[in-house]
PDB file of N, CA and C in Angstrom:
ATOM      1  N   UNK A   1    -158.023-103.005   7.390  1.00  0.00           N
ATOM      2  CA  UNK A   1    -157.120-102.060   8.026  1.00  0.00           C
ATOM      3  C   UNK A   1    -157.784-101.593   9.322  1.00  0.00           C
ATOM      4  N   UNK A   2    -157.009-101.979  10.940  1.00  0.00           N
ATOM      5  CA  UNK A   2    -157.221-101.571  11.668  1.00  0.00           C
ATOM      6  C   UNK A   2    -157.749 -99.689  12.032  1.00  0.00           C
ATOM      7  N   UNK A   3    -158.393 -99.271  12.533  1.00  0.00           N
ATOM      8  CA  UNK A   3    -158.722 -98.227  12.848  1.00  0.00           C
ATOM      9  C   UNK A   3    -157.274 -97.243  13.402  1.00  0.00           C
ATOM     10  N   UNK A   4    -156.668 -98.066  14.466  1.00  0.00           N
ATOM     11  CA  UNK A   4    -155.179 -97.514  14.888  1.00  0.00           C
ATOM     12  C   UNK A   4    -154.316 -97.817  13.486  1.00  0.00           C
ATOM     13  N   UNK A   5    -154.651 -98.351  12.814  1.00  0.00           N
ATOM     14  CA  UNK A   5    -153.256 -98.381  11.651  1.00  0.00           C
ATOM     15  C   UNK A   5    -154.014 -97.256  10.454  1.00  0.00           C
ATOM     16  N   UNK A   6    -154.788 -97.105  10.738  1.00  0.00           N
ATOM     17  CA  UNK A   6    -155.392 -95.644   9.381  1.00  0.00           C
ATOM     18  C   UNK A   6    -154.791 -94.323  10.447  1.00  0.00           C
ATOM     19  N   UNK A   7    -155.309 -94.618  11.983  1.00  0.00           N
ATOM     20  CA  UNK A   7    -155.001 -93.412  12.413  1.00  0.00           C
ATOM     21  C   UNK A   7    -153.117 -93.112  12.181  1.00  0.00           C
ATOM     22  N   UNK A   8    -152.415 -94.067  12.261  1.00  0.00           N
ATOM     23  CA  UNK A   8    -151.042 -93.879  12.167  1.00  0.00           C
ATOM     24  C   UNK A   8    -150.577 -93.408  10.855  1.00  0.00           C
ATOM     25  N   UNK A   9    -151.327 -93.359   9.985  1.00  0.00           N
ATOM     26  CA  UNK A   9    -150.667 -93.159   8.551  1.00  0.00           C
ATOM     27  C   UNK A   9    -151.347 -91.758   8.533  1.00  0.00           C
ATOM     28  N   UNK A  10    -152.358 -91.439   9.090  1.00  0.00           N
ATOM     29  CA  UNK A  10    -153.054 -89.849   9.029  1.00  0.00           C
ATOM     30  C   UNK A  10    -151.830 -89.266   9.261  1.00  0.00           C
ATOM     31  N   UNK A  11    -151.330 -89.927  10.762  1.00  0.00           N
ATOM     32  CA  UNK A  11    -150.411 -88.958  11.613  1.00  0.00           C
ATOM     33  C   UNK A  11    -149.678 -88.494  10.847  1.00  0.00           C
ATOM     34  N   UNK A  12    -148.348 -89.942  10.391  1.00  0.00           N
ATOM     35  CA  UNK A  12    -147.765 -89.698   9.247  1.00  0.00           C
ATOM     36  C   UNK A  12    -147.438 -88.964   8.076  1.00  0.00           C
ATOM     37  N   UNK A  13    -148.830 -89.255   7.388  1.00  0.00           N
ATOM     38  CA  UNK A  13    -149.389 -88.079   5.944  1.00  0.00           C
ATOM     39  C   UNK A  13    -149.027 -86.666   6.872  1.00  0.00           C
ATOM     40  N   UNK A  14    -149.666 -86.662   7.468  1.00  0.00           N
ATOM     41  CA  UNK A  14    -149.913 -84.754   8.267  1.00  0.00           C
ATOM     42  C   UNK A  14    -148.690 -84.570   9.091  1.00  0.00           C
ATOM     43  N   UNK A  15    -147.615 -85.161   9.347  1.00  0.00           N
ATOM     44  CA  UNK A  15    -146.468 -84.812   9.696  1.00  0.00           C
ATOM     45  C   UNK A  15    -145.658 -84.561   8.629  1.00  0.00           C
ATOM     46  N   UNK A  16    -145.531 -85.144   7.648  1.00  0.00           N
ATOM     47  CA  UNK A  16    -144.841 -85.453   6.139  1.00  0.00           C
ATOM     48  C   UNK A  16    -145.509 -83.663   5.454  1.00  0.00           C
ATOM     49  N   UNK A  17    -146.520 -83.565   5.488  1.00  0.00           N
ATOM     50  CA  UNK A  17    -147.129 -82.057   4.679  1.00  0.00           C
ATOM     51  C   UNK A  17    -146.458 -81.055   5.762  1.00  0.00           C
ATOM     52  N   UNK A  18    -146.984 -81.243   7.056  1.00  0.00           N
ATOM     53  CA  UNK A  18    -145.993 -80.096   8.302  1.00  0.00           C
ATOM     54  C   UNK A  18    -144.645 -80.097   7.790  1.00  0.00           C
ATOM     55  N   UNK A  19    -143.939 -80.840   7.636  1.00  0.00           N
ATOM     56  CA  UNK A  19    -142.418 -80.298   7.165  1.00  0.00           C
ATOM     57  C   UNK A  19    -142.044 -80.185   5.761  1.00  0.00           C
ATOM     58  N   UNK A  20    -142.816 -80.340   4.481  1.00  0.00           N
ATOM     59  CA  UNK A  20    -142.890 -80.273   3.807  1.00  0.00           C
ATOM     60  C   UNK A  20    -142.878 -78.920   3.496  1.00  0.00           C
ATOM     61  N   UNK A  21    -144.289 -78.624   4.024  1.00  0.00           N
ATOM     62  CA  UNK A  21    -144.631 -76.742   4.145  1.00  0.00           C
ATOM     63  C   UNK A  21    -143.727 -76.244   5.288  1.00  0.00           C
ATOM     64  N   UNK A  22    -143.481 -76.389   5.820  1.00  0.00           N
ATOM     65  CA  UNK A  22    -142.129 -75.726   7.020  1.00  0.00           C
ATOM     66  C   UNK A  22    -141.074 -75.881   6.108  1.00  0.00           C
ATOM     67  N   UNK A  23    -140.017 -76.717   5.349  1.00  0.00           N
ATOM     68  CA  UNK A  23    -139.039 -76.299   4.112  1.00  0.00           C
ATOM     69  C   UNK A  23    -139.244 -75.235   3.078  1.00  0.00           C
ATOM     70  N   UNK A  24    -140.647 -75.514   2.573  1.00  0.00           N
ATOM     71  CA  UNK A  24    -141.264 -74.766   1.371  1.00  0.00           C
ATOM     72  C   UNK A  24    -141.301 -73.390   2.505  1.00  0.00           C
ATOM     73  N   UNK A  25    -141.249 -72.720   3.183  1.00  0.00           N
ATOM     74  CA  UNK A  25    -141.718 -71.649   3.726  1.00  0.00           C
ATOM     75  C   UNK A  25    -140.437 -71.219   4.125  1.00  0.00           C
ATOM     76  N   UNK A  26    -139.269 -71.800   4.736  1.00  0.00           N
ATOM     77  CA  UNK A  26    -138.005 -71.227   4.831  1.00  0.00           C
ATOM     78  C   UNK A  26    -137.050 -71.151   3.517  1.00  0.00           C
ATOM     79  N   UNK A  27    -137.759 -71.626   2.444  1.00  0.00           N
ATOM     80  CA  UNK A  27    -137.085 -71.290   1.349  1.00  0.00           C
ATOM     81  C   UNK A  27    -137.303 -69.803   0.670  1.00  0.00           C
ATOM     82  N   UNK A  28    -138.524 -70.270   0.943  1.00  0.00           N
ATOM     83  CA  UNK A  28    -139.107 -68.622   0.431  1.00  0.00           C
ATOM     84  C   UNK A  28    -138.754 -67.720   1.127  1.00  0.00           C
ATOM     85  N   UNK A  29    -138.552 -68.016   2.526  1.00  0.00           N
ATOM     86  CA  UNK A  29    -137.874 -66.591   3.448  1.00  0.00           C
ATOM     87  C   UNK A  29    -136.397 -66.490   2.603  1.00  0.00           C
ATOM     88  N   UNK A  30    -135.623 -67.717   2.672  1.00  0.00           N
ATOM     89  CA  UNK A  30    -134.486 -67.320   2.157  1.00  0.00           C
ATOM     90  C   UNK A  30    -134.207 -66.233   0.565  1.00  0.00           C
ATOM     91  N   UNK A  31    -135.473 -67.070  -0.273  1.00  0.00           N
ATOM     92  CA  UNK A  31    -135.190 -66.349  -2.063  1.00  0.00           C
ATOM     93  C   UNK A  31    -135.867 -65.084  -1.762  1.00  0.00           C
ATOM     94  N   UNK A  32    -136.617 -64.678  -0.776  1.00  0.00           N
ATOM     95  CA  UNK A  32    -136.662 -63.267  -0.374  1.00  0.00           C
ATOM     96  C   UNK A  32    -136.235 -62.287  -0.282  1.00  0.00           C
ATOM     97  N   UNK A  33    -135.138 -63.084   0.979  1.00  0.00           N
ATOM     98  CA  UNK A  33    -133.890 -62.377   1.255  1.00  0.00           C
ATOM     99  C   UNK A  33    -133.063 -61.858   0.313  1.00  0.00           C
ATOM    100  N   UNK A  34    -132.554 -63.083  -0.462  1.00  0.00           N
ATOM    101  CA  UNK A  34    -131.486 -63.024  -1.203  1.00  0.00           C
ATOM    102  C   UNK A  34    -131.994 -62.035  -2.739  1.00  0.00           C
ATOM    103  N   UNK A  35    -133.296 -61.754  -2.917  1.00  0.00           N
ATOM    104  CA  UNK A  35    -134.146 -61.236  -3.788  1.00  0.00           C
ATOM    105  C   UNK A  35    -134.015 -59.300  -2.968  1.00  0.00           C
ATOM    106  N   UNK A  36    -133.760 -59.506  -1.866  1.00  0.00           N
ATOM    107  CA  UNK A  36    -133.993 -57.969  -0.990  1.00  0.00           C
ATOM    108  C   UNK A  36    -132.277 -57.314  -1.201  1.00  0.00           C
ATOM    109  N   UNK A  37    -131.480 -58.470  -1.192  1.00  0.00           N
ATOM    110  CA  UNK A  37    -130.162 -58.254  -1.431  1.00  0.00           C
ATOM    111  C   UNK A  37    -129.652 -57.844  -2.536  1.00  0.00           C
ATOM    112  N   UNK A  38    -130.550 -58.604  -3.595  1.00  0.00           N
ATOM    113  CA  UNK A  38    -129.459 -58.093  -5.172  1.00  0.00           C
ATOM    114  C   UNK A  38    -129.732 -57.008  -5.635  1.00  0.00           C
ATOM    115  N   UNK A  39    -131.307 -56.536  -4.933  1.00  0.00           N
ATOM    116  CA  UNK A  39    -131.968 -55.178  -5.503  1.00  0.00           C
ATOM    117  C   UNK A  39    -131.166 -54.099  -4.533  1.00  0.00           C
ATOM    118  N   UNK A  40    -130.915 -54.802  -3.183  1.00  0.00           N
ATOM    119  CA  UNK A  40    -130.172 -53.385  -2.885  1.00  0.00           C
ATOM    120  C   UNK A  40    -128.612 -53.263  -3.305  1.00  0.00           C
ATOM    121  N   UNK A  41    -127.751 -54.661  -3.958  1.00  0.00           N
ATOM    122  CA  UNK A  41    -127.025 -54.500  -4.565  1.00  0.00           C
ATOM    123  C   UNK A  41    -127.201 -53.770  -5.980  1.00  0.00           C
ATOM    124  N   UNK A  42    -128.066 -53.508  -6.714  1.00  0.00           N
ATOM    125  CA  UNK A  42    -128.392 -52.912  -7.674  1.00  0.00           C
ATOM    126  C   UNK A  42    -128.610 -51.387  -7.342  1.00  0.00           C
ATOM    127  N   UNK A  43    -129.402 -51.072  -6.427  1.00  0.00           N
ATOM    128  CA  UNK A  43    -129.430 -49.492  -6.081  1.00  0.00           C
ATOM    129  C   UNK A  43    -128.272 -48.940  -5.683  1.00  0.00           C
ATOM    130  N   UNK A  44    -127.538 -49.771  -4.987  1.00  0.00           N
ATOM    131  CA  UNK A  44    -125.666 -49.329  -4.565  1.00  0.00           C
ATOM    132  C   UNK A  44    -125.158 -48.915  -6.044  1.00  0.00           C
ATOM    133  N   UNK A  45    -125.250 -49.680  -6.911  1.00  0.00           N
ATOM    134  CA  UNK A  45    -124.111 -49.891  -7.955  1.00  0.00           C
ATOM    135  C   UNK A  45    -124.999 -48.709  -9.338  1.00  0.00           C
ATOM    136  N   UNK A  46    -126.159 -47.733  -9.125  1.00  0.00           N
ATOM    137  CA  UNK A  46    -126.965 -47.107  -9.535  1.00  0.00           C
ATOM    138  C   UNK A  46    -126.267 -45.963  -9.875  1.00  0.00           C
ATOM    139  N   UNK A  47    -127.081 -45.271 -11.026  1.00  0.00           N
ATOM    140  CA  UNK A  47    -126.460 -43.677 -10.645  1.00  0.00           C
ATOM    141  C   UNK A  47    -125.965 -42.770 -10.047  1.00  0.00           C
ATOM    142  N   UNK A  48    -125.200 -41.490 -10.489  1.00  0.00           N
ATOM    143  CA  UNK A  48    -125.163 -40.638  -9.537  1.00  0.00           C
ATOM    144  C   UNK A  48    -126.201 -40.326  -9.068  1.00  0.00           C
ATOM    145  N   UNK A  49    -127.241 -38.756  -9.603  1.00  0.00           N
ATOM    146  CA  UNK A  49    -127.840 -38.386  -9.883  1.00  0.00           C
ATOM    147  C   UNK A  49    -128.965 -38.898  -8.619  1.00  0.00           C
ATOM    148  N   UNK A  50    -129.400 -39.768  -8.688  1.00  0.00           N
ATOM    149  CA  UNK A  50    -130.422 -40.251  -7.138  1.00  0.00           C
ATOM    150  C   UNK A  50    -129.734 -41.252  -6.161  1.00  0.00           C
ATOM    151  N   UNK A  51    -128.204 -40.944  -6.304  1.00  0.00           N
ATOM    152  CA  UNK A  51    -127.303 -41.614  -5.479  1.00  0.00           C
ATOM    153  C   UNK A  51    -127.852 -41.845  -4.156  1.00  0.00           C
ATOM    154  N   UNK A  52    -128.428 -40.561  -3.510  1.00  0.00           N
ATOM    155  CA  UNK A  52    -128.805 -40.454  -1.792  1.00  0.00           C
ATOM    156  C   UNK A  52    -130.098 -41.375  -1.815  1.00  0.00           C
ATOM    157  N   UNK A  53    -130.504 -41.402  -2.797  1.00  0.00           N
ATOM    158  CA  UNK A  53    -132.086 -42.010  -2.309  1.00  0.00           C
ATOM    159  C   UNK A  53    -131.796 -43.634  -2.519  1.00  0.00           C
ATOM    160  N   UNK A  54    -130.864 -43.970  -3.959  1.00  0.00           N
ATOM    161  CA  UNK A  54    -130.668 -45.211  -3.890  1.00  0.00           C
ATOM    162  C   UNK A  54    -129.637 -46.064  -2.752  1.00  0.00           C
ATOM    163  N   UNK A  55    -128.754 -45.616  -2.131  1.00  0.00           N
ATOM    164  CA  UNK A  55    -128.134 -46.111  -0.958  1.00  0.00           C
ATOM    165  C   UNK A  55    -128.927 -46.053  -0.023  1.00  0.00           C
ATOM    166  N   UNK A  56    -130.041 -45.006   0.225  1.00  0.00           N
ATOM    167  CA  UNK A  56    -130.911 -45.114   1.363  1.00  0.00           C
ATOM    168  C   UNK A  56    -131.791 -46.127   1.140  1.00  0.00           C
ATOM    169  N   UNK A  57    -132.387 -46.374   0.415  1.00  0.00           N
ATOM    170  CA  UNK A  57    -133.207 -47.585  -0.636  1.00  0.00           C
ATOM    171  C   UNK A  57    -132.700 -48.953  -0.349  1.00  0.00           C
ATOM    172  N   UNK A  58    -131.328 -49.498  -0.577  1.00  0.00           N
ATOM    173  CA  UNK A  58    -130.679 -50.208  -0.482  1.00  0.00           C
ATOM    174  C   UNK A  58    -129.933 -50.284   1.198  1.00  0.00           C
ATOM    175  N   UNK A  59    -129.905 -49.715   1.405  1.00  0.00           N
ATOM    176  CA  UNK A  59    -129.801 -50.031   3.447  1.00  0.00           C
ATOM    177  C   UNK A  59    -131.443 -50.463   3.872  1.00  0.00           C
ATOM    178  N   UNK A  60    -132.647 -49.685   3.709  1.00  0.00           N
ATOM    179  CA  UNK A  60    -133.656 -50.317   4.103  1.00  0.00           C
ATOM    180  C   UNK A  60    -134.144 -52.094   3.087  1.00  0.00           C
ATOM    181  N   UNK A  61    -133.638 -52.145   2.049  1.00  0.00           N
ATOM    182  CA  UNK A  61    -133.341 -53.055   1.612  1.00  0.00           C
ATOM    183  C   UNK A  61    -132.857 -54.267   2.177  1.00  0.00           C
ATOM    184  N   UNK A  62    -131.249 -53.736   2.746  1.00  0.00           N
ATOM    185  CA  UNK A  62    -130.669 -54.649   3.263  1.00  0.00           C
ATOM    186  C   UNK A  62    -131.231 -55.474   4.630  1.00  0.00           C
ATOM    187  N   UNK A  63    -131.805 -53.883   5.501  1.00  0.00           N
ATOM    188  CA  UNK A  63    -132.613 -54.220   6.595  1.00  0.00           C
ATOM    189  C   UNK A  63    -133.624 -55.476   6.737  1.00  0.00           C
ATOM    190  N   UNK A  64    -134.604 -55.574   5.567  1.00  0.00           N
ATOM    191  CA  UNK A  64    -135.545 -56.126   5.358  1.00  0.00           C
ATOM    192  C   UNK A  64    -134.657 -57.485   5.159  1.00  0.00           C
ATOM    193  N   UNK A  65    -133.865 -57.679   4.171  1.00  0.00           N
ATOM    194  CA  UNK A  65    -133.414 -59.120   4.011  1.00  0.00           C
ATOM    195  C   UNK A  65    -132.906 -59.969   5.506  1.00  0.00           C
ATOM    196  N   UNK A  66    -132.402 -58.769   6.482  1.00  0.00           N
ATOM    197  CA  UNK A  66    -132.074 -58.998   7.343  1.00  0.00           C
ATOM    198  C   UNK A  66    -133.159 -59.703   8.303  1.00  0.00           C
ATOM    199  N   UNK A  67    -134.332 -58.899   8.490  1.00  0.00           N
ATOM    200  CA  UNK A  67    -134.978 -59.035   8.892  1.00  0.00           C
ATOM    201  C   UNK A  67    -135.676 -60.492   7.977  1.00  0.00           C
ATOM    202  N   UNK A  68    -135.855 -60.873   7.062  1.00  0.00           N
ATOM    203  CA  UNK A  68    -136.901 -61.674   6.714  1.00  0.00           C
ATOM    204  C   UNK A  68    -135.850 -63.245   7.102  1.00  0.00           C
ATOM    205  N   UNK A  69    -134.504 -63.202   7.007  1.00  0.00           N
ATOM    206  CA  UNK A  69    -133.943 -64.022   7.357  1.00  0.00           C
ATOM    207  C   UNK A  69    -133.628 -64.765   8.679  1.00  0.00           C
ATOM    208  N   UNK A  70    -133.939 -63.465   9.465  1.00  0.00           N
ATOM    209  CA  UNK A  70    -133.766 -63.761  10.831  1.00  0.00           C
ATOM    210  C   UNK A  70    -135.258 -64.270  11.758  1.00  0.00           C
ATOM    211  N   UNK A  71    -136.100 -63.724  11.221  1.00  0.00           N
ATOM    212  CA  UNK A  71    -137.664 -64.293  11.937  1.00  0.00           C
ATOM    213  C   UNK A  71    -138.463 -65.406  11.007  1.00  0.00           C
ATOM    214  N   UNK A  72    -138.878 -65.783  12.086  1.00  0.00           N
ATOM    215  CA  UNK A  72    -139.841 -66.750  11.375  1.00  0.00           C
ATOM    216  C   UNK A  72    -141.335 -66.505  10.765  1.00  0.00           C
ATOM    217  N   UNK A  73    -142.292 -67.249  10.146  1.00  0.00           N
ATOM    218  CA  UNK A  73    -143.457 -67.196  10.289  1.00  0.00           C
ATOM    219  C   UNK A  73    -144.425 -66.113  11.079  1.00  0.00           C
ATOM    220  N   UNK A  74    -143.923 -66.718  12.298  1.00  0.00           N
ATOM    221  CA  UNK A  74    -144.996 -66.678  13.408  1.00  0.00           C
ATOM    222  C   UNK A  74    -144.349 -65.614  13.953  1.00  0.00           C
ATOM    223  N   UNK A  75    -143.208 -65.341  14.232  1.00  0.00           N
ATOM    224  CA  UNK A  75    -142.960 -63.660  15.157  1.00  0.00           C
ATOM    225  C   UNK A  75    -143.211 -62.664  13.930  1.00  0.00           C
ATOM    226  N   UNK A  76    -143.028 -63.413  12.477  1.00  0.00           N
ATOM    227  CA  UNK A  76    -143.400 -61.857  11.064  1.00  0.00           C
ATOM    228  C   UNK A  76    -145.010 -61.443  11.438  1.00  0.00           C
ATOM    229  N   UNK A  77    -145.701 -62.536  11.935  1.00  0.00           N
ATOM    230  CA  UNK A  77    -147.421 -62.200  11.994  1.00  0.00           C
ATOM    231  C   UNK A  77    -147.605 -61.475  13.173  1.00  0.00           C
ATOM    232  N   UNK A  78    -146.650 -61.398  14.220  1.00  0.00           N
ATOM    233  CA  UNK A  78    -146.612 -60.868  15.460  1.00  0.00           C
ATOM    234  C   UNK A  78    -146.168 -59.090  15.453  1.00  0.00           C
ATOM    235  N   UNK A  79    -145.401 -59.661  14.495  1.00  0.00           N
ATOM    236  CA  UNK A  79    -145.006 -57.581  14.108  1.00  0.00           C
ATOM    237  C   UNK A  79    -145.958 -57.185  13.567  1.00  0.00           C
ATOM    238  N   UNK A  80    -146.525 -57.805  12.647  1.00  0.00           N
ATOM    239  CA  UNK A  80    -147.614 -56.886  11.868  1.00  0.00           C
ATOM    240  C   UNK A  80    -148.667 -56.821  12.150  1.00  0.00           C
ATOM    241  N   UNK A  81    -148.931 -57.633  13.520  1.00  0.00           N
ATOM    242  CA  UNK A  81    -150.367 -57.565  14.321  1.00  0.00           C
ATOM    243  C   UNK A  81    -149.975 -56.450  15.448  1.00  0.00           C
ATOM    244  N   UNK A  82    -148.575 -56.277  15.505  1.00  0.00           N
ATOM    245  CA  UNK A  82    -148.041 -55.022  16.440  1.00  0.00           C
ATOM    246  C   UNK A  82    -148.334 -53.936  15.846  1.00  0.00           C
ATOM    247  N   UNK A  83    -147.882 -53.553  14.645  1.00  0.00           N
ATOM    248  CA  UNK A  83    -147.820 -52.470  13.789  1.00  0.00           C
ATOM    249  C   UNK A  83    -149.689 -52.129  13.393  1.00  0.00           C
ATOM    250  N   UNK A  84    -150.326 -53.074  13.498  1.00  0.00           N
ATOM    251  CA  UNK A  84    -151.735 -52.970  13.221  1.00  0.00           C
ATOM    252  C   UNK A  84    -152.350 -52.213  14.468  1.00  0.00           C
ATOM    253  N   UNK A  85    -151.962 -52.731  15.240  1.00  0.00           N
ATOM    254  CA  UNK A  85    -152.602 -52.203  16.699  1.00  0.00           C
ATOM    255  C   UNK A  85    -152.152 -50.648  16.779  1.00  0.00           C
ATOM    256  N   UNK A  86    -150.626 -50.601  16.717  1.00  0.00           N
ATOM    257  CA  UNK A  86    -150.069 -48.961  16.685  1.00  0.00           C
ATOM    258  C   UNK A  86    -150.593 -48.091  16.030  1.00  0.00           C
ATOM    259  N   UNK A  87    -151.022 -48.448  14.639  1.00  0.00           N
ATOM    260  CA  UNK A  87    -150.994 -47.735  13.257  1.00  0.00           C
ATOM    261  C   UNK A  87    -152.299 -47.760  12.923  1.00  0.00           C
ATOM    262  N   UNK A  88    -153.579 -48.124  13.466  1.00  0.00           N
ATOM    263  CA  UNK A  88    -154.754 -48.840  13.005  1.00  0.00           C
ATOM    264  C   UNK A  88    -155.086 -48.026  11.558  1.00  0.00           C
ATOM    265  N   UNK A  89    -155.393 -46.545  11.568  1.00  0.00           N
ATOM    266  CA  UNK A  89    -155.709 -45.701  10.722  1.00  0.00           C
ATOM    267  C   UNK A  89    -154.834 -46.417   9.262  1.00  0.00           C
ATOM    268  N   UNK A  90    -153.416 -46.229   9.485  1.00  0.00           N
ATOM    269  CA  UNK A  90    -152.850 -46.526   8.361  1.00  0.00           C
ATOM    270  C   UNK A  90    -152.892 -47.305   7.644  1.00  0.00           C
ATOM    271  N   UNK A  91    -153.172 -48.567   8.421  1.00  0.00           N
ATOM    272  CA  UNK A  91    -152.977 -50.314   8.894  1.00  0.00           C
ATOM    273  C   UNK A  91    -154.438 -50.255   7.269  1.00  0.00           C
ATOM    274  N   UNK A  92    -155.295 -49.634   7.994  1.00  0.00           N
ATOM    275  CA  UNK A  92    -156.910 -49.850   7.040  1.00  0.00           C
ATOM    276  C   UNK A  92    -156.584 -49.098   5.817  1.00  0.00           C
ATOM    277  N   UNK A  93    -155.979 -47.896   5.653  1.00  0.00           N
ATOM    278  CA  UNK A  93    -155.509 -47.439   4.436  1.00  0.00           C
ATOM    279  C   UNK A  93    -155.016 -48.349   3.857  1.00  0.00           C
ATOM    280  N   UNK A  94    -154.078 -48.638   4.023  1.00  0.00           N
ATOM    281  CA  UNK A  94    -153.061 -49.719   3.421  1.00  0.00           C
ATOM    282  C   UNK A  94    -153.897 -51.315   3.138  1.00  0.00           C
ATOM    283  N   UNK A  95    -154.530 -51.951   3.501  1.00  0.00           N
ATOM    284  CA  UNK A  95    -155.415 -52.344   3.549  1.00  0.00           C
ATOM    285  C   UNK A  95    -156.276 -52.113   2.034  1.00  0.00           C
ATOM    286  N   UNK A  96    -157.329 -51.226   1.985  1.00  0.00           N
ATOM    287  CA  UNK A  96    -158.486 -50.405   0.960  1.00  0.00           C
ATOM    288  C   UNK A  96    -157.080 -50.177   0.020  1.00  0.00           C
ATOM    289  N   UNK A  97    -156.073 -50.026  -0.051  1.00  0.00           N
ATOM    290  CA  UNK A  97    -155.122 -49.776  -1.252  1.00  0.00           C
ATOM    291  C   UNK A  97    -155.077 -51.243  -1.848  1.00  0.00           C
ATOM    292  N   UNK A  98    -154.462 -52.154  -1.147  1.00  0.00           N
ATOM    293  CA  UNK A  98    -153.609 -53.731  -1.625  1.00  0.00           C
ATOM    294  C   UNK A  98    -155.231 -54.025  -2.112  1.00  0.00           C
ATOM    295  N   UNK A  99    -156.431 -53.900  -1.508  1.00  0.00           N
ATOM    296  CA  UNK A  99    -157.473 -54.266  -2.004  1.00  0.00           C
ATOM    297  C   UNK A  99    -158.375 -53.895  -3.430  1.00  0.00           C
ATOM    298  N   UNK A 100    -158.059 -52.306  -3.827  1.00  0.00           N
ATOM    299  CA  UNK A 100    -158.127 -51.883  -4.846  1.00  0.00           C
ATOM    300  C   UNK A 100    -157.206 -52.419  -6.040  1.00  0.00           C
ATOM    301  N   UNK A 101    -155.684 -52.036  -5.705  1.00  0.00           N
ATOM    302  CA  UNK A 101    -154.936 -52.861  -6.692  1.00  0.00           C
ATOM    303  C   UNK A 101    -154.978 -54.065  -7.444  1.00  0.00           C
ATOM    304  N   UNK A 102    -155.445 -55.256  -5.957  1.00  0.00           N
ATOM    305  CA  UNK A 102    -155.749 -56.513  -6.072  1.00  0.00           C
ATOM    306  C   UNK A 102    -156.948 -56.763  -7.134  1.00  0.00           C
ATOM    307  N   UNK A 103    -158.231 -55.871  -6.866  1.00  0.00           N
ATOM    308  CA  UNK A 103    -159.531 -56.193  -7.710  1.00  0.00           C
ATOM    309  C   UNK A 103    -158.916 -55.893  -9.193  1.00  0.00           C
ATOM    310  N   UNK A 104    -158.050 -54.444  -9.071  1.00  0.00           N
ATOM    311  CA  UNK A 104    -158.098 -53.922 -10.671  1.00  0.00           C
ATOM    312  C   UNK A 104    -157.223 -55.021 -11.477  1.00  0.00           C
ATOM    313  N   UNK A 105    -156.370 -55.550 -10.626  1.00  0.00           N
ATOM    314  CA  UNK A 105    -155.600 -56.688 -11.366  1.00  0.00           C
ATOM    315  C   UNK A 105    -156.110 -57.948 -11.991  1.00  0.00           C
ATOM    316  N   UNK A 106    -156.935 -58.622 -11.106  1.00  0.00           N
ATOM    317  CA  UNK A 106    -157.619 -59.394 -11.732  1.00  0.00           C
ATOM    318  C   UNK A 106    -159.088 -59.440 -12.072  1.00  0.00           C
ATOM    319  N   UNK A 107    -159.298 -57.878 -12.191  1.00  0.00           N
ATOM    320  CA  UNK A 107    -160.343 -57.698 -13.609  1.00  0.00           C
ATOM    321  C   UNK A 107    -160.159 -57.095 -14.802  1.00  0.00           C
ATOM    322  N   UNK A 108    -158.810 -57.007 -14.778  1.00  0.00           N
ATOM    323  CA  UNK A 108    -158.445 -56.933 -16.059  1.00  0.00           C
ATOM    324  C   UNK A 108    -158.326 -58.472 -17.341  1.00  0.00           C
ATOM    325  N   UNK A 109    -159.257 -58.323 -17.791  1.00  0.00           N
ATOM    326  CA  UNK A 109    -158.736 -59.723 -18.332  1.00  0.00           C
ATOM    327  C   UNK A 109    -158.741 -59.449 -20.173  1.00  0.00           C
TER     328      UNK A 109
END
């Protein structure tokens, strides 16, 4: 096997995984979405009683599906490298939290 005919099947292989993972990644934006939707269809269709909080719940809900449907990848890493820069203080809170949660979860065994 020529050297140019291994390099052509690399290409190949690694174009074949690029859209592979580019499908696999707009699917997941989509079952996201549609995952951001039924829950805020569920807070709509909720009690009286925390009526105001669950319609408010379910509009930022809806927002988000909106949002996860409409951007890609690469502008979602762009907001949250925006929001990092704005927010730094919070950004690291939030941060030391997902990181605590994360350890206690999987040392629980």
């Amino acid at each position: 096997m020529s050297a140019e005919s291994l390099s052509h099947k690399v290409a190949d292989a690694s174009s074949h995984v690029q859209a592979k993972s580019a499908a696999a990644f707009r699917a997941g934006r989509i079952a996201t979405a549609d995952g951001l939707d039924a829950a805020a269809a569920g807070f709509n269709s909720g009690g009286d009683s925390v009526a105001e909080f669950a319609h408010s719940t379910a509009d930022t809900l809806k927002a988000s599906a909106k949002y996860v449907r409409k951007h890609d990848g690469g502008r979602m890493m762009d907001d949250v490298a925006e929001i990092i820069r704005e927010h730094p203080g919070k950004a690291l809170l939030g941060a030391v939290l997902v990181g605590f949660f994360a350890g206690r979860a999987l040392r629980r065994d």
